[in-house]
Structure formats: C-alpha cells, structure tokens
C-alpha atoms as a PDB file:
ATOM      1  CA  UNK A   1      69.031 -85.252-248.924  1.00  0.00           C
ATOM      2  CA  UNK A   2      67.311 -88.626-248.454  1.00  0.00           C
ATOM      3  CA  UNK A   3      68.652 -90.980-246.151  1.00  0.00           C
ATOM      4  CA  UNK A   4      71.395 -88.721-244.329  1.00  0.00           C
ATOM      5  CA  UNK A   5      72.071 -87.837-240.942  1.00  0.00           C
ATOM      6  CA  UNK A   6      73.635 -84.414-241.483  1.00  0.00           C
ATOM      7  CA  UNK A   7      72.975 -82.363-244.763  1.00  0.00           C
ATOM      8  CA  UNK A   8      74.322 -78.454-245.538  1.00  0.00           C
ATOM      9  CA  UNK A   9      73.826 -76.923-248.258  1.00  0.00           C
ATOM     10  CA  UNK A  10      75.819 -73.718-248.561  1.00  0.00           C
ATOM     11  CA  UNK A  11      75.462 -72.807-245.099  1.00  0.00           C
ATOM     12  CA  UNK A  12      77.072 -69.283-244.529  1.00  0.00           C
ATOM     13  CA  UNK A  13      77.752 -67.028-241.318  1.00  0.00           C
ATOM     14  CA  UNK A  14      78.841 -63.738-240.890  1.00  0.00           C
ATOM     15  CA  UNK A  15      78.931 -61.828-237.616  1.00  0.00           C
ATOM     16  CA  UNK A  16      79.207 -58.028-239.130  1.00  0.00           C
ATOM     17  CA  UNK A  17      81.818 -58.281-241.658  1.00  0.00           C
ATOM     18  CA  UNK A  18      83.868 -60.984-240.009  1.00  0.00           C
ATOM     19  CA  UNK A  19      83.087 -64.686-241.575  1.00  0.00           C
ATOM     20  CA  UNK A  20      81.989 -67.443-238.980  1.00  0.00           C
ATOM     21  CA  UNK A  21      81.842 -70.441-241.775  1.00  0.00           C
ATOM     22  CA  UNK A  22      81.235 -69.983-246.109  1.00  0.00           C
ATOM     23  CA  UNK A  23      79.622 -72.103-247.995  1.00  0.00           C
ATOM     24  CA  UNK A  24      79.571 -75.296-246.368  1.00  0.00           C
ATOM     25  CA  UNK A  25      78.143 -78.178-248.089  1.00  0.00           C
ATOM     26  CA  UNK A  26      78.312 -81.360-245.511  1.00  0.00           C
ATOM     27  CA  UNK A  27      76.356 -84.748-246.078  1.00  0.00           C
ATOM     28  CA  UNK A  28      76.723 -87.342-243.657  1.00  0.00           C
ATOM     29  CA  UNK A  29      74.918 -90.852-244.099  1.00  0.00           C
ATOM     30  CA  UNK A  30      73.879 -93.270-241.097  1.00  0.00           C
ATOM     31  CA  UNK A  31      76.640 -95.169-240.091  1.00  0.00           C
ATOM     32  CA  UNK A  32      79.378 -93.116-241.384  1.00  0.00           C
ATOM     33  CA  UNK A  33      81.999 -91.909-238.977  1.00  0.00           C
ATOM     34  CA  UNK A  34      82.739 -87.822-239.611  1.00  0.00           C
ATOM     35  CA  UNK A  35      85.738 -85.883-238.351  1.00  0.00           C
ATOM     36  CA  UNK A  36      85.305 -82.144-238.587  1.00  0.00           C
ATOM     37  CA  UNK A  37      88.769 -81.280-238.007  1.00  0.00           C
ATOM     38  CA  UNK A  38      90.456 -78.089-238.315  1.00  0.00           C
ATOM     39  CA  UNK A  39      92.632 -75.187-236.764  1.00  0.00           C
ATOM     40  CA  UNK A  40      91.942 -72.661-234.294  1.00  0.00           C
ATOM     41  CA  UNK A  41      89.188 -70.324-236.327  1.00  0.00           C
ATOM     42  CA  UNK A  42      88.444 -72.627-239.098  1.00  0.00           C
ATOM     43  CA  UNK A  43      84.796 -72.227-237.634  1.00  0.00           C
ATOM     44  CA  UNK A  44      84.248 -76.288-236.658  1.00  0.00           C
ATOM     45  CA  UNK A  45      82.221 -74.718-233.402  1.00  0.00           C
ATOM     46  CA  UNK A  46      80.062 -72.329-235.678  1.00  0.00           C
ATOM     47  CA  UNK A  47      78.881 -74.594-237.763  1.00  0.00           C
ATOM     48  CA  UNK A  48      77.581 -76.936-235.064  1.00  0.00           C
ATOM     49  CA  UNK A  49      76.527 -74.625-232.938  1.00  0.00           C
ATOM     50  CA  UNK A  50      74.255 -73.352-236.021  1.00  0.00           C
ATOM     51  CA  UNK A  51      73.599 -77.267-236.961  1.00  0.00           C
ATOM     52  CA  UNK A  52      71.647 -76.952-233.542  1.00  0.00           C
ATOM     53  CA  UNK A  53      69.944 -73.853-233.938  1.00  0.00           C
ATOM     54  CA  UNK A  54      72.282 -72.039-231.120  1.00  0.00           C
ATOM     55  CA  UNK A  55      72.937 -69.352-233.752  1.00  0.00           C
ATOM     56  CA  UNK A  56      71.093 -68.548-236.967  1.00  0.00           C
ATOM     57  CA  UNK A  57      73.057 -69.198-240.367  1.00  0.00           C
ATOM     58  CA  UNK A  58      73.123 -65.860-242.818  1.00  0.00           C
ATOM     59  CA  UNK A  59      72.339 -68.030-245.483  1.00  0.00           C
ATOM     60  CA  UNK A  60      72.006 -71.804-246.502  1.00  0.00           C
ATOM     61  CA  UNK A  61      70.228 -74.117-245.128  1.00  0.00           C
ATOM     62  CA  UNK A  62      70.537 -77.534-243.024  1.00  0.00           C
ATOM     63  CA  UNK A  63      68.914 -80.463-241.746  1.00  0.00           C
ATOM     64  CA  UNK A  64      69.501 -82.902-239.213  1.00  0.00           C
ATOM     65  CA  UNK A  65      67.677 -86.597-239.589  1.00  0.00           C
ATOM     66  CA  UNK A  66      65.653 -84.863-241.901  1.00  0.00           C
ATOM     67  CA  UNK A  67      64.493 -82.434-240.301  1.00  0.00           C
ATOM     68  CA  UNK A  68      65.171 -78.714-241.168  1.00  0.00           C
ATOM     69  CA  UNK A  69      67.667 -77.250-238.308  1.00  0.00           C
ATOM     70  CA  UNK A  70      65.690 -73.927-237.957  1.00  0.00           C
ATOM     71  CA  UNK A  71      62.094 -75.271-237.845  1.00  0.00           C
ATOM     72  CA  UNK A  72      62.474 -78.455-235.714  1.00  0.00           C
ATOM     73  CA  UNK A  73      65.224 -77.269-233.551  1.00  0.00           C
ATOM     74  CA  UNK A  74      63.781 -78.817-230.406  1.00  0.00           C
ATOM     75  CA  UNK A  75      63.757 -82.138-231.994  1.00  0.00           C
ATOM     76  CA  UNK A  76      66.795 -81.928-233.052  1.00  0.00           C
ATOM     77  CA  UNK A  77      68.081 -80.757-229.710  1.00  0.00           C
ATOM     78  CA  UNK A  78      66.124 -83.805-227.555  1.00  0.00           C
ATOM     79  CA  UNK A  79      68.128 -86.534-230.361  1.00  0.00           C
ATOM     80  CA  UNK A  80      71.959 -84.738-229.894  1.00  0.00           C
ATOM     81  CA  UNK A  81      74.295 -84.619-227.491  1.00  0.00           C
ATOM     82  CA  UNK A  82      76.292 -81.841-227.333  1.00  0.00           C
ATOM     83  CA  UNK A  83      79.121 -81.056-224.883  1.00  0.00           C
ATOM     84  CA  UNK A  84      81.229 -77.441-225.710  1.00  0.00           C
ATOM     85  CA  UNK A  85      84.456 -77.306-225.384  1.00  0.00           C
ATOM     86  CA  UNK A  86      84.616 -74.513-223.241  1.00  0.00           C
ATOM     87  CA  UNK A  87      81.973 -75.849-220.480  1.00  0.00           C
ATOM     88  CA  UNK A  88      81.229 -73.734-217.944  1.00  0.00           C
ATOM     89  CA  UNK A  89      79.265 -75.264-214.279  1.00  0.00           C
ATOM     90  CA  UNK A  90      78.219 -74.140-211.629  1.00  0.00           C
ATOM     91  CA  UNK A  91      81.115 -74.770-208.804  1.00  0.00           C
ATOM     92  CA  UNK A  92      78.907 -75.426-205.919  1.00  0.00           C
ATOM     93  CA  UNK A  93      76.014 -77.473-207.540  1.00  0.00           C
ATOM     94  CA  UNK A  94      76.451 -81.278-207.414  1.00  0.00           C
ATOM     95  CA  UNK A  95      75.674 -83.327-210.732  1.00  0.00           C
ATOM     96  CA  UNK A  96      71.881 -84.387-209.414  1.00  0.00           C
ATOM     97  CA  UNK A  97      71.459 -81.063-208.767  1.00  0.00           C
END
C-alpha cells in the first residue's frame, strides 16, 4: 500500500442480494494513468462512489493517498474531483450562485 494513489483490497457491495462490485483489488501509483472501463452494470460508478465514502462497501477495504476511505472521507473528498454522470442542477440557479 505504500506509495499509491488508489489501493482496494477486496472491496465488495451488495445492495440486498443484488451485487454492486466483488472483490475488487485496484492499486494505482502516482503518475499512472487508470481507465476503469466497462459495460452498462459492470459497477465502475459503485466502486467510486464507495472510493469516496458516498456509499459504504459490505466488505474490503480502501484507501485513497493513504488515507483509509471510511475514516478520512472528508479529506479525501476536499483532494477529488468528482463529476457523476448523471448530474442533476438546479435550472434556475446561475453557476456563482
């Protein structure tokens, strides 16, 4: 786990019975480009959205720079950027607003 950016280790989901993401093991080292690709379902915007501490993994574990996803979430969340694909504004704010 030293020196990486992104580190999983077995990181699981489940909503009920359904599976969100199994098992995934993911290291990612500073400067290295990562594509997370994958179809419809494959469960690419599970397993960032529980990177960032949106949703809790069933079991595994990650961290992010270090630090551990579910402890230093805030951290975490004032480093990333993180734009869904399915954004949803407000129609009659402006951006400063």
């Amino acid at each position: 786990m030293n020196n990486t950016v992104i580190h999983t280790k077995d990181m699981t989901k489940f909503y009920g019975r359904q599976r969100g993401v199994l098992d995934v093991s993911i290291e990612v080292r500073p400067g290295e480009v990562f594509g997370y690709l994958g179809p419809n379902g494959a469960g690419k915007t599970t397993t960032i959205r529980t990177l960032l501490d949106f949703i809790r993994p069933t079991r595994g574990r990650a961290t992010i720079f270090g630090l551990d996803t579910r402890r230093h979430s805030c951290e975490i969340r004032r480093r990333v950027g993180y734009v869904p694909g399915e954004l949803a504004l407000y129609e009659n704010l402006t951006s400063a607003e």
